[in-house]
Each structure stands twice: as structure tokens, then as C-alpha cells.
C-alpha atoms as a PDB file:
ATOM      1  CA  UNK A   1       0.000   0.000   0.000  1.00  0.00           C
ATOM      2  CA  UNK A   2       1.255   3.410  -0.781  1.00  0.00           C
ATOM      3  CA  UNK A   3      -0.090   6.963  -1.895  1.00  0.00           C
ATOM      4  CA  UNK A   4      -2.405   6.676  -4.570  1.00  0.00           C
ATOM      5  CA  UNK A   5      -2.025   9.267  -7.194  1.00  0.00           C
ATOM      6  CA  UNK A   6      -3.901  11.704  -5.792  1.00  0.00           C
ATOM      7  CA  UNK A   7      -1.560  11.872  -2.862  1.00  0.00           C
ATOM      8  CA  UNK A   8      -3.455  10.283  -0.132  1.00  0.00           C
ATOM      9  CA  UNK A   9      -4.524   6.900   1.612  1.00  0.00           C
ATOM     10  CA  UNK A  10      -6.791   5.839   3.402  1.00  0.00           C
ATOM     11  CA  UNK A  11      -6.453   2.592   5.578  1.00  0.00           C
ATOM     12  CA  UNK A  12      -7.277   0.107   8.244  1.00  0.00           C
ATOM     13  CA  UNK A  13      -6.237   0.587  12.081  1.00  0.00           C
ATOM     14  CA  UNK A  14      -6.138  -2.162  14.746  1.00  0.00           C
ATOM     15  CA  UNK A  15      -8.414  -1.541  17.143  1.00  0.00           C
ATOM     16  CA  UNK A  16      -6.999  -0.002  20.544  1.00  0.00           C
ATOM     17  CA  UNK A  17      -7.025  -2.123  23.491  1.00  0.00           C
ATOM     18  CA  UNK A  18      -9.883  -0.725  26.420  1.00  0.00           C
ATOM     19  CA  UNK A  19      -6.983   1.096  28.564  1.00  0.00           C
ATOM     20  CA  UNK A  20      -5.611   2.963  25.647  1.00  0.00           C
ATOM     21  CA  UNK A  21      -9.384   3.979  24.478  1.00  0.00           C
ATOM     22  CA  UNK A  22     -10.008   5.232  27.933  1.00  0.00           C
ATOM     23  CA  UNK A  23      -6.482   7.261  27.509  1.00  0.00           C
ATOM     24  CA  UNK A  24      -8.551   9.838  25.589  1.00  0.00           C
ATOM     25  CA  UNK A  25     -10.549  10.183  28.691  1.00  0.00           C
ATOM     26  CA  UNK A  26      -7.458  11.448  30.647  1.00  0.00           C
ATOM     27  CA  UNK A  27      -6.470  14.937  28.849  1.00  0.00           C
ATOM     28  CA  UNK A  28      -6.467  18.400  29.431  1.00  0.00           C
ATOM     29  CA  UNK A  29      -8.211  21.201  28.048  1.00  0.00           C
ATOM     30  CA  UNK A  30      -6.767  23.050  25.244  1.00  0.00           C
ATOM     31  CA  UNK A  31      -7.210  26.984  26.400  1.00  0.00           C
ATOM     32  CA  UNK A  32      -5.333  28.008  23.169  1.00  0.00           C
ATOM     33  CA  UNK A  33      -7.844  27.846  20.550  1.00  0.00           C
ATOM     34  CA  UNK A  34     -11.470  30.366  20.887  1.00  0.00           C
ATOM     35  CA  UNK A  35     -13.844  27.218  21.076  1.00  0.00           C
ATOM     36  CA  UNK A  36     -13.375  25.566  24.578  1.00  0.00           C
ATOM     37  CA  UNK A  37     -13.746  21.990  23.312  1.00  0.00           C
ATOM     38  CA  UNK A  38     -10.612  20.894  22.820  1.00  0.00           C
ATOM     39  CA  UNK A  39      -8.910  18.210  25.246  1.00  0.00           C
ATOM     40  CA  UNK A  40      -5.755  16.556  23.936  1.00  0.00           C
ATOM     41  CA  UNK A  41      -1.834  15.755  25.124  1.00  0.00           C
ATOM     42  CA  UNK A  42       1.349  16.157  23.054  1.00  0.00           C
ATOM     43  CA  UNK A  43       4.635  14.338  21.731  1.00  0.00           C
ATOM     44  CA  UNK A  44       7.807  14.688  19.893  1.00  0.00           C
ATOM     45  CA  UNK A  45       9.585  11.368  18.625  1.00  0.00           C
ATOM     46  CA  UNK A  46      12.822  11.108  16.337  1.00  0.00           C
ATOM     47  CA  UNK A  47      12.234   7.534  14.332  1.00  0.00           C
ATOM     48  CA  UNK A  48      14.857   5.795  12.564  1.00  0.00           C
ATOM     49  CA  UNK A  49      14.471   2.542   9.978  1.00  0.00           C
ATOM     50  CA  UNK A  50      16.875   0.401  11.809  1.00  0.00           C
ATOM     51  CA  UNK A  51      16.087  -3.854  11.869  1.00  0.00           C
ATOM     52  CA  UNK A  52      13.663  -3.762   9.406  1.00  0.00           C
ATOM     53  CA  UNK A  53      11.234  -1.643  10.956  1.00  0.00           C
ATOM     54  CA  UNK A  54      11.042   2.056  12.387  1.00  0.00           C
ATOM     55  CA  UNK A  55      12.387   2.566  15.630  1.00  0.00           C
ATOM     56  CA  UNK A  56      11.065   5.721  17.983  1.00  0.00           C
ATOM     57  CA  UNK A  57      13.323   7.734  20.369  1.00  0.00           C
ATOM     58  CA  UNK A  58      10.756   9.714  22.208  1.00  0.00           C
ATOM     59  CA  UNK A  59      12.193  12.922  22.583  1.00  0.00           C
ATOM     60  CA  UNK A  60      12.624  15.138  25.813  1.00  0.00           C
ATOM     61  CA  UNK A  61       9.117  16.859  26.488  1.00  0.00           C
ATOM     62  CA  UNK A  62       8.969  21.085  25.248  1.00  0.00           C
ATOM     63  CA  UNK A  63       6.124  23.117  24.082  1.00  0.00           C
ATOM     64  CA  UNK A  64       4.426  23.036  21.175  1.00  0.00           C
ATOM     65  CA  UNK A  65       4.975  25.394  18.336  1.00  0.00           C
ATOM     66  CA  UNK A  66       4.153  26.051  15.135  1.00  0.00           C
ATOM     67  CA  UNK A  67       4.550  28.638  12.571  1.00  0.00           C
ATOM     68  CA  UNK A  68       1.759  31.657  12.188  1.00  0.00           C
ATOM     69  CA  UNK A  69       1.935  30.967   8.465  1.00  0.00           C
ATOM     70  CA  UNK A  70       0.237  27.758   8.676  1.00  0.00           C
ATOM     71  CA  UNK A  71      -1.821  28.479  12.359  1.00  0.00           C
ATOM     72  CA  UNK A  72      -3.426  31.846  11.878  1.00  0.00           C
ATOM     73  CA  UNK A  73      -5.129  30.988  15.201  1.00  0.00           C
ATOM     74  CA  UNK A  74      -2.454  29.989  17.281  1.00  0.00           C
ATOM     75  CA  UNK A  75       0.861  29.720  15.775  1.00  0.00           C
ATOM     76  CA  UNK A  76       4.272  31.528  16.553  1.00  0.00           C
ATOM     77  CA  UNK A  77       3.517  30.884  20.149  1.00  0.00           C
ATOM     78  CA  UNK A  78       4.692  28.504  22.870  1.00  0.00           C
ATOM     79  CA  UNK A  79       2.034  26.216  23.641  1.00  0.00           C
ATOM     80  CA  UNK A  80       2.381  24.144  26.828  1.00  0.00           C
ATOM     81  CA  UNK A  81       0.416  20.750  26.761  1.00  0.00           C
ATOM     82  CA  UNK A  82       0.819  17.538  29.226  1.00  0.00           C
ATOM     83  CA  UNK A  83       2.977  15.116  27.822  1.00  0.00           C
ATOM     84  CA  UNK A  84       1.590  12.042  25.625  1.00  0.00           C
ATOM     85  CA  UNK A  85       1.148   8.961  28.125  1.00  0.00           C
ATOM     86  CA  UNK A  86       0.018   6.410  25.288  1.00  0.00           C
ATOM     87  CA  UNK A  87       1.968   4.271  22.807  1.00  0.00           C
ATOM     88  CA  UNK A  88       0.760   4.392  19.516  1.00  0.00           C
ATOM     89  CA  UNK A  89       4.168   3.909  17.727  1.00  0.00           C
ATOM     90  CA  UNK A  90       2.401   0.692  16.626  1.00  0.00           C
ATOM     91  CA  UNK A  91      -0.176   2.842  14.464  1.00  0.00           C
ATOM     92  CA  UNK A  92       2.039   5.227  13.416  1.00  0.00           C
ATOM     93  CA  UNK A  93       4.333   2.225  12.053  1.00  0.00           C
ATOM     94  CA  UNK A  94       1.516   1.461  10.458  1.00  0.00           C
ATOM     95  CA  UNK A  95       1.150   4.780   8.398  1.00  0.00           C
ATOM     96  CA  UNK A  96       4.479   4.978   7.847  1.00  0.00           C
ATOM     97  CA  UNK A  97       4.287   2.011   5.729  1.00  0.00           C
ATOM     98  CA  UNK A  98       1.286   3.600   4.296  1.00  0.00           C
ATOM     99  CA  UNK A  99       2.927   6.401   3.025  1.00  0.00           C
ATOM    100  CA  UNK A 100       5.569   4.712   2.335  1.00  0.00           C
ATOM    101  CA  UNK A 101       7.821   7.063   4.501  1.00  0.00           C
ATOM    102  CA  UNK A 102      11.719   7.176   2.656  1.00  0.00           C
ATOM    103  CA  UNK A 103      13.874   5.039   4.918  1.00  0.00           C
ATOM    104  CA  UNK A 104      16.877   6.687   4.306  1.00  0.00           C
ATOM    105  CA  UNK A 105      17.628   8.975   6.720  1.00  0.00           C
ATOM    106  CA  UNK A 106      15.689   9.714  10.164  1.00  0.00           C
ATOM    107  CA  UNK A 107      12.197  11.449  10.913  1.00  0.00           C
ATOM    108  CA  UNK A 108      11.013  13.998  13.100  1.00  0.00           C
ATOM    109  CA  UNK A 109       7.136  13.527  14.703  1.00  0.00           C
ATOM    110  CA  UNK A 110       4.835  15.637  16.489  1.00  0.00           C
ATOM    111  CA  UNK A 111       2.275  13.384  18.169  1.00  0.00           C
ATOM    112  CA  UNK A 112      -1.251  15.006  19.318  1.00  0.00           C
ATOM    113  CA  UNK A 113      -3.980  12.998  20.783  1.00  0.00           C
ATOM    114  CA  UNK A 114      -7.489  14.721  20.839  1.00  0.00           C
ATOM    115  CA  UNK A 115     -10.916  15.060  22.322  1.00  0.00           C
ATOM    116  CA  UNK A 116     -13.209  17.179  20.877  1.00  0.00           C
ATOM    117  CA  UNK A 117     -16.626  17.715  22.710  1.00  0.00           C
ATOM    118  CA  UNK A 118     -19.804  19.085  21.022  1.00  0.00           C
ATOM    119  CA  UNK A 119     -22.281  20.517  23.326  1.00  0.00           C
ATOM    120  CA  UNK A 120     -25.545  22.959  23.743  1.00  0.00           C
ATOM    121  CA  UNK A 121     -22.700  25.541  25.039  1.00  0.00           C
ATOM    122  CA  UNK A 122     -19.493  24.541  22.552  1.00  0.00           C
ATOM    123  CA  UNK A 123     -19.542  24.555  18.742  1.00  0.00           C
ATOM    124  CA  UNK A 124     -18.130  21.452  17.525  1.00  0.00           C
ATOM    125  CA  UNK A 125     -14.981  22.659  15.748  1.00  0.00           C
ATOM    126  CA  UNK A 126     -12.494  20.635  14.996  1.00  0.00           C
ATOM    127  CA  UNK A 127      -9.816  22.825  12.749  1.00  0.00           C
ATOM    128  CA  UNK A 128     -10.304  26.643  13.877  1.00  0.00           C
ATOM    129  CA  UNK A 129      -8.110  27.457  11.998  1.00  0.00           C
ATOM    130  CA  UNK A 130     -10.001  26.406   8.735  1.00  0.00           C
ATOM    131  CA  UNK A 131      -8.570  24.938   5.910  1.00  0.00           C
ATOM    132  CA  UNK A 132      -5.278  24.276   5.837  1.00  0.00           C
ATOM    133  CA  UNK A 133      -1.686  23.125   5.491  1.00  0.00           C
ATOM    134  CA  UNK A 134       0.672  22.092   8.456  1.00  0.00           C
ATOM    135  CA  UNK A 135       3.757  22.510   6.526  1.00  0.00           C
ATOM    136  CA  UNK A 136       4.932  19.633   7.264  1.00  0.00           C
ATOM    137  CA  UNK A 137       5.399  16.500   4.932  1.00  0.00           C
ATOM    138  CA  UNK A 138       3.489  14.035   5.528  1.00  0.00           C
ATOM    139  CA  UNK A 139       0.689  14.196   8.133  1.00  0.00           C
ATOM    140  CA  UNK A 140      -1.255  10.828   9.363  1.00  0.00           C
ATOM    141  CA  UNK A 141      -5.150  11.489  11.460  1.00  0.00           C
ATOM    142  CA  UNK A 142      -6.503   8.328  12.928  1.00  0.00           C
ATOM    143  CA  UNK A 143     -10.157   7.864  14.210  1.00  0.00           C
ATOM    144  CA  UNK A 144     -10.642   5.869  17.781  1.00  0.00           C
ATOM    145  CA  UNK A 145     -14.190   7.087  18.496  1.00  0.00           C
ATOM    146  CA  UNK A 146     -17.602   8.854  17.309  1.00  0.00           C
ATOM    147  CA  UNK A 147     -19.667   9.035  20.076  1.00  0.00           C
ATOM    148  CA  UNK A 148     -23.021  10.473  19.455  1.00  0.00           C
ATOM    149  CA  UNK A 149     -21.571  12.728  16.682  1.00  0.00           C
ATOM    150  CA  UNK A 150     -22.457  13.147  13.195  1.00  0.00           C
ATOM    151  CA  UNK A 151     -20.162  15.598  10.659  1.00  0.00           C
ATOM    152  CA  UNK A 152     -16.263  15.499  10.591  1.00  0.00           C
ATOM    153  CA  UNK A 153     -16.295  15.133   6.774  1.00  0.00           C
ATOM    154  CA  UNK A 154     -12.579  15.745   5.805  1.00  0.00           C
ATOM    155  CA  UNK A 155     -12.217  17.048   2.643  1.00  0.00           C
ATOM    156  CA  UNK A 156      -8.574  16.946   0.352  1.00  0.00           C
ATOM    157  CA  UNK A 157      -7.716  19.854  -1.904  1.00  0.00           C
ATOM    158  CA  UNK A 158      -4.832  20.317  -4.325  1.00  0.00           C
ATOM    159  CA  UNK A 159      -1.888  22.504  -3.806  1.00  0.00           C
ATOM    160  CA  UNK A 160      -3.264  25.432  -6.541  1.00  0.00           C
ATOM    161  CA  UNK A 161      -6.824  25.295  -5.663  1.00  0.00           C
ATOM    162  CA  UNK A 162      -7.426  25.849  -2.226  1.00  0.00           C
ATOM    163  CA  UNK A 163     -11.441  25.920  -2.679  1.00  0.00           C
ATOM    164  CA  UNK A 164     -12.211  23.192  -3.886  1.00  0.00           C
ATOM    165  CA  UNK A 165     -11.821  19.871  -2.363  1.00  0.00           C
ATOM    166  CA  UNK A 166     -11.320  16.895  -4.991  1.00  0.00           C
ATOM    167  CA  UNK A 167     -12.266  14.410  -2.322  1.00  0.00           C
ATOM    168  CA  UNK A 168     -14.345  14.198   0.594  1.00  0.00           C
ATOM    169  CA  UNK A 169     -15.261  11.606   3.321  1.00  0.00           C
ATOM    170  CA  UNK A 170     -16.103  11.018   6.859  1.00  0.00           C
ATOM    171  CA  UNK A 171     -13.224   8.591   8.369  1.00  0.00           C
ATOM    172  CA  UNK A 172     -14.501   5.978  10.547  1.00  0.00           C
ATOM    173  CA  UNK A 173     -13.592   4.552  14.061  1.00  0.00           C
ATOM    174  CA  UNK A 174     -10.497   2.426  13.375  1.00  0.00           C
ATOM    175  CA  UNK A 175      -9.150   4.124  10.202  1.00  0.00           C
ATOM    176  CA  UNK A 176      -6.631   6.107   9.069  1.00  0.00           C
ATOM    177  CA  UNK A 177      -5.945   8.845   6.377  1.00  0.00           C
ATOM    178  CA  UNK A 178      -2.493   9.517   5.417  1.00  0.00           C
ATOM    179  CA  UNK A 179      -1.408  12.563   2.797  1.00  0.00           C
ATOM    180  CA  UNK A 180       1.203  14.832   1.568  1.00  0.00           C
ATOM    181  CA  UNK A 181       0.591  18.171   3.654  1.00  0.00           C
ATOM    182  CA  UNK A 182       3.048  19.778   0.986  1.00  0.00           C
ATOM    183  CA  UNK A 183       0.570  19.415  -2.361  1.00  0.00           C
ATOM    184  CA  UNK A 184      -2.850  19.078  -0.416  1.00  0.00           C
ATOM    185  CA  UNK A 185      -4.901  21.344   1.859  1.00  0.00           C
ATOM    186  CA  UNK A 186      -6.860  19.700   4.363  1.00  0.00           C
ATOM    187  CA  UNK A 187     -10.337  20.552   6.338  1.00  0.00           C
ATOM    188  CA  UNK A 188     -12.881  18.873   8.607  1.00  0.00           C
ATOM    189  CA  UNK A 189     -16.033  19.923   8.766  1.00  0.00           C
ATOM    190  CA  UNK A 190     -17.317  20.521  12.716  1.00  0.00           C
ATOM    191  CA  UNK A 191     -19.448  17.399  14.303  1.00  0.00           C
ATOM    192  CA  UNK A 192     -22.793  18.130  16.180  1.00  0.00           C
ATOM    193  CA  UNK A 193     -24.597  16.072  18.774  1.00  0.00           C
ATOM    194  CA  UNK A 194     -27.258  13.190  17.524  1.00  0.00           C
ATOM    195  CA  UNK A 195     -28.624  13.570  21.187  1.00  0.00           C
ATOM    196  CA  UNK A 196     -28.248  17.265  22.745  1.00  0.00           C
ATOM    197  CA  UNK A 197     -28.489  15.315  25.613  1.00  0.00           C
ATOM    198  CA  UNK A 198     -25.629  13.209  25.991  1.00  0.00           C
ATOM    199  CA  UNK A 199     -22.317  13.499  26.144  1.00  0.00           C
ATOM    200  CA  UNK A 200     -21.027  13.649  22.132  1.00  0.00           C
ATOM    201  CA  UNK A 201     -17.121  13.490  21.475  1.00  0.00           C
ATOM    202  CA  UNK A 202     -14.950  12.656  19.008  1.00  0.00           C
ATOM    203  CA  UNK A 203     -11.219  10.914  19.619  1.00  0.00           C
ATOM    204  CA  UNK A 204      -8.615  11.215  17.183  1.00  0.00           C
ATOM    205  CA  UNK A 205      -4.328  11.037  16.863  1.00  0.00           C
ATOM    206  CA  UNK A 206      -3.008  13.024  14.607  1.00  0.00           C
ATOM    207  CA  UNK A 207       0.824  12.969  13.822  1.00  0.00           C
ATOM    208  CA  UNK A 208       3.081  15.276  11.083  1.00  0.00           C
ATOM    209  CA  UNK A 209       6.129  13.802   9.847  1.00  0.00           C
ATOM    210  CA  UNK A 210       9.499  15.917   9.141  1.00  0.00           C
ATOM    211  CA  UNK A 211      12.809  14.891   7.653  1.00  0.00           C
ATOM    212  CA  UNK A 212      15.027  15.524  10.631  1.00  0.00           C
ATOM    213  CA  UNK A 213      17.487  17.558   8.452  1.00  0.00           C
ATOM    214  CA  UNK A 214      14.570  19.925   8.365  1.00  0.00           C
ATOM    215  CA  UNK A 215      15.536  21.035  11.906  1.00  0.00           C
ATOM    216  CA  UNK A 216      11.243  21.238  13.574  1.00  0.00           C
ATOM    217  CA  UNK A 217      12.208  20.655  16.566  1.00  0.00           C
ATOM    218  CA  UNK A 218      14.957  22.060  19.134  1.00  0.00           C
ATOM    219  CA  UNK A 219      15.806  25.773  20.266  1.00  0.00           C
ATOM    220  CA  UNK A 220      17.144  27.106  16.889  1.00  0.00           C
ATOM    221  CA  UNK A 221      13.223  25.979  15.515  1.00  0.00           C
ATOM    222  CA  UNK A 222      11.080  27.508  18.068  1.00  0.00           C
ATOM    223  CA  UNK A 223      13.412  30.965  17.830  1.00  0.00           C
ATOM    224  CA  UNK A 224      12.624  30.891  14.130  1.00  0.00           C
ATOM    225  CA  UNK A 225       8.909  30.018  14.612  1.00  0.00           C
ATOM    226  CA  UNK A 226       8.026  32.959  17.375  1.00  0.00           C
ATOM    227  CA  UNK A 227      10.296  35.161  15.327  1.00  0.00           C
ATOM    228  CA  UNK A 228       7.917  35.407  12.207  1.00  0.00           C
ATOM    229  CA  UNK A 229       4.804  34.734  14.805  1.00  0.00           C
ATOM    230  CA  UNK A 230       2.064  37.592  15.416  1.00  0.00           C
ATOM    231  CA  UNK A 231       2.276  39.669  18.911  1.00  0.00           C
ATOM    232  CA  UNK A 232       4.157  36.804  20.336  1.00  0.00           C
ATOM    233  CA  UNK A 233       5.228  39.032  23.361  1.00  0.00           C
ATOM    234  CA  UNK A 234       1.224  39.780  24.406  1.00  0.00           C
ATOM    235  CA  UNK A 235       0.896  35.801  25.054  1.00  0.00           C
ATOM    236  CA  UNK A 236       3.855  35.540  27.380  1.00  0.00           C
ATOM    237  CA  UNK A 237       1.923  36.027  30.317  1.00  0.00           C
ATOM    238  CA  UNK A 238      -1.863  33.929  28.926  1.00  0.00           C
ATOM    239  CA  UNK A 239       0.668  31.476  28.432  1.00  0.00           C
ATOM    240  CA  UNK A 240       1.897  30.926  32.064  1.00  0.00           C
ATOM    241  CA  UNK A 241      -2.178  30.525  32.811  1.00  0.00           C
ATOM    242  CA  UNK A 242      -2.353  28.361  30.058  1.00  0.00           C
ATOM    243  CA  UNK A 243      -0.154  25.985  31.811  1.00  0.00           C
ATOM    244  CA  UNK A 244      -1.897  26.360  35.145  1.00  0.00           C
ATOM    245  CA  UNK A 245      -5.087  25.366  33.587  1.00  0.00           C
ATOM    246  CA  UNK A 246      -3.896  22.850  31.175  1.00  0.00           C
ATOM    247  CA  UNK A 247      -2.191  20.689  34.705  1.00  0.00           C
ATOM    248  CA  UNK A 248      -6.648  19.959  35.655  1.00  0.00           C
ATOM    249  CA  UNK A 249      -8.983  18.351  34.178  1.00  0.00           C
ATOM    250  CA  UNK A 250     -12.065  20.243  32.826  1.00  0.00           C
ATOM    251  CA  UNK A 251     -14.209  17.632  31.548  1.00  0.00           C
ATOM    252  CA  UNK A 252     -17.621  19.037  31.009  1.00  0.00           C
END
């Protein structure tokens, strides 16, 4: 299995075993983004093809950034999320092989595992910052759960034609979607409740891949990143709250 020719592939996950579905249940709440629905937890990884198969060295924990180019909502900013307690190296092994990722020299990963909750109070939004590009290479989103949820259509668009998706689908619990985040944009569509009653969420890990050589990760990146960001000064002190709140739970 590889990339078809429209740059993309969609494929088959094992399912997770009950204490790594309840994981999702055990994250903290995203106060970076305007819609306060977000819960998730963060990783970095360096992964070399060593043995005949990728190997992961989780690397040492730092905040999350990103540049403002591709994050209009909250890029060139430090972002300070609990660290990942799951191992899904096995899945992302998986869409490595989907891709297929080049073996010849090592990866970079950022790792994000999600939440999103739709309620009577919180839109359902799942990309706020619309459509979209991470600027990374390769990008992998795998689906755990739908509970009570419709929407979540992800739609695919080429590189030159950012309005107008060529594909579209809704990816189901216990598949995968890999692309190239360099010649597609990306979007999905927000979910709503199928009983305003209950609890509706939707689980989801979603992991960009960079060549090492192209340097995302360290002090030299995030200096680079908050450089070109927007107002980065005016978050310095929302983000030492952000980490306060991000340390407790705020399940609804």
C-alpha cells in the first residue's frame, strides 16, 4: 500500500485495546484555541528505519509550536500541553508504511492525541483554523471514536486550488488517512450532537512527519517560529495561565 495518485490513503487501524481507548478520557483542556472543546496531550519522537522496521526515540518533552503561516489561530507561540502517556508507535508504524515514509535517513514527529466535545454551550470545531496546510510532509489522522456525533467530513484539496476539495469523506472509528501536507490542503467539517443530551465526542491522533534535516524541533526551531509569529510578546503572560489550567482536568 502506498499513496495513490492523488496523494493520499486511506487505511485500516487495529483496534486499541480498552486502557488505551479510555487514555482519551485522561487529557487536558486546550485553552489556546477560541472554542473551549478541545482536550488533547502532546509528543515529539525522532524515528529511525533500523532492523527492518522504524524505531522511535521519544524525545525530551517542550512546548508546542508552530509557525503563524500555517496556524493563523495559534501559531508563533509557545504552547504548553501535558505530555503524551500512550503508545501508539504501533499505528504510526503502520502509516508509515502507508505512506511509504523514505527510509533513508531519520524522521522527526509531532504526536497530538485529541478530544473534541460538542455541546448545547461549545460549537463542535475541529480545525479553527479552517482549511489548511501544516507545513509539514506528511501528516497521518486516525479515528478511535464517534460518540453520538455526526459531521467530521474531511475534505482533500490540491496545492493550486485551495477551494475546492477533490475528495471528501467522513473517516470511521479504526481508520486512518495519510497525505502529503506539501501538495494538499486539508479541512474537517465541525461534528454536532445526535442527542443534545448526551455526552457527544470525538477521539482522534493526529501525527506530522518531518525529515530531521529539516531542523522542527529544538531551540534554533522555536526561535525561528516565534520570530515570524504575530504579537508573540502579548501571550507571554496567557501562556503561564495556560499551563496552570492545562495541569486539571475540565471535563464538562
Amino acid at each position: 500500500m502506498a499513496l495513490n495518485t492523488q496523494q493520499f490513503q486511506i487505511f485500516d487501524l487495529p483496534p486499541l485495546n480498552e486502557r488505551d481507548r479510555d487514555s482519551f478520557r485522561d487529557l487536558a483542556l486546550d485553552t489556546y484555541i477560541p472554542v473551549k472543546n478541545r482536550f488533547r496531550r502532546f509528543a515529539q519522537y525522532r524515528m529511525i528505519y533500523q532492523d527492518g522496521d522504524w524505531q522511535f526515540e521519544q524525545l525530551p518533552h517542550r512546548a508546542y509550536v508552530t509557525y503563524s503561516k500555517y496556524n493563523n489561530v495559534a501559531g508563533g507561540i509557545k504552547r504548553e500541553y501535558q505530555p503524551l502517556l500512550t503508545d501508539f508507535t504501533s499505528h504510526i508504524r503502520l502509516a508509515a508504511e502507508a505512506i511509504p515514509l523514505p527510509i533513508g535517513e531519520p524522521w522527526q514527529i509531532n504526536v497530538h492525541q485529541y478530544r473534541i466535545f460538542v455541546d448545547k454551550e461549545r460549537q463542535g470545531v475541529i480545525v479553527p483554523e479552517g482549511v489548511h496546510r501544516d507545513g509539514h510532509e506528511y501528516v497521518f489522522i486516525g479515528v478511535y471514536n464517534r460518540s453520538n456525533i455526526n459531521g467530521a467530513e474531511m475534505s482533500l484539496r490540491h496545492a493550486d486550488d485551495k477551494d475546492t476539495p477533490f475528495f471528501a469523506t467522513t473517516i470511521g472509528v479504526d481508520q486512518g488517512v495519510v497525505f502529503n501536507d506539501r501538495n494538499l490542503w486539508h479541512y474537517v467539517d465541525e461534528i454536532e450532537p445526535i442527542d443534545a443530551n448526551c455526552e457527544a465526542y470525538r477521539d482522534t491522533v493526529v501525527v506530522a512527519f518531518s525529515r530531521w534535516a529539516d531542523k522542527w524541533y529544538g531551540d534554533d526551531f522555536e526561535r525561528r517560529a516565534i520570530g515570524e509569529g504575530r504579537g508573540a510578546e502579548a501571550h507571554v503572560h496567557k501562556e503561564a495561565s495556560h499551563l496552570e489550567n492545562a495541569m486539571t482536568l475540565e471535563y464538562p
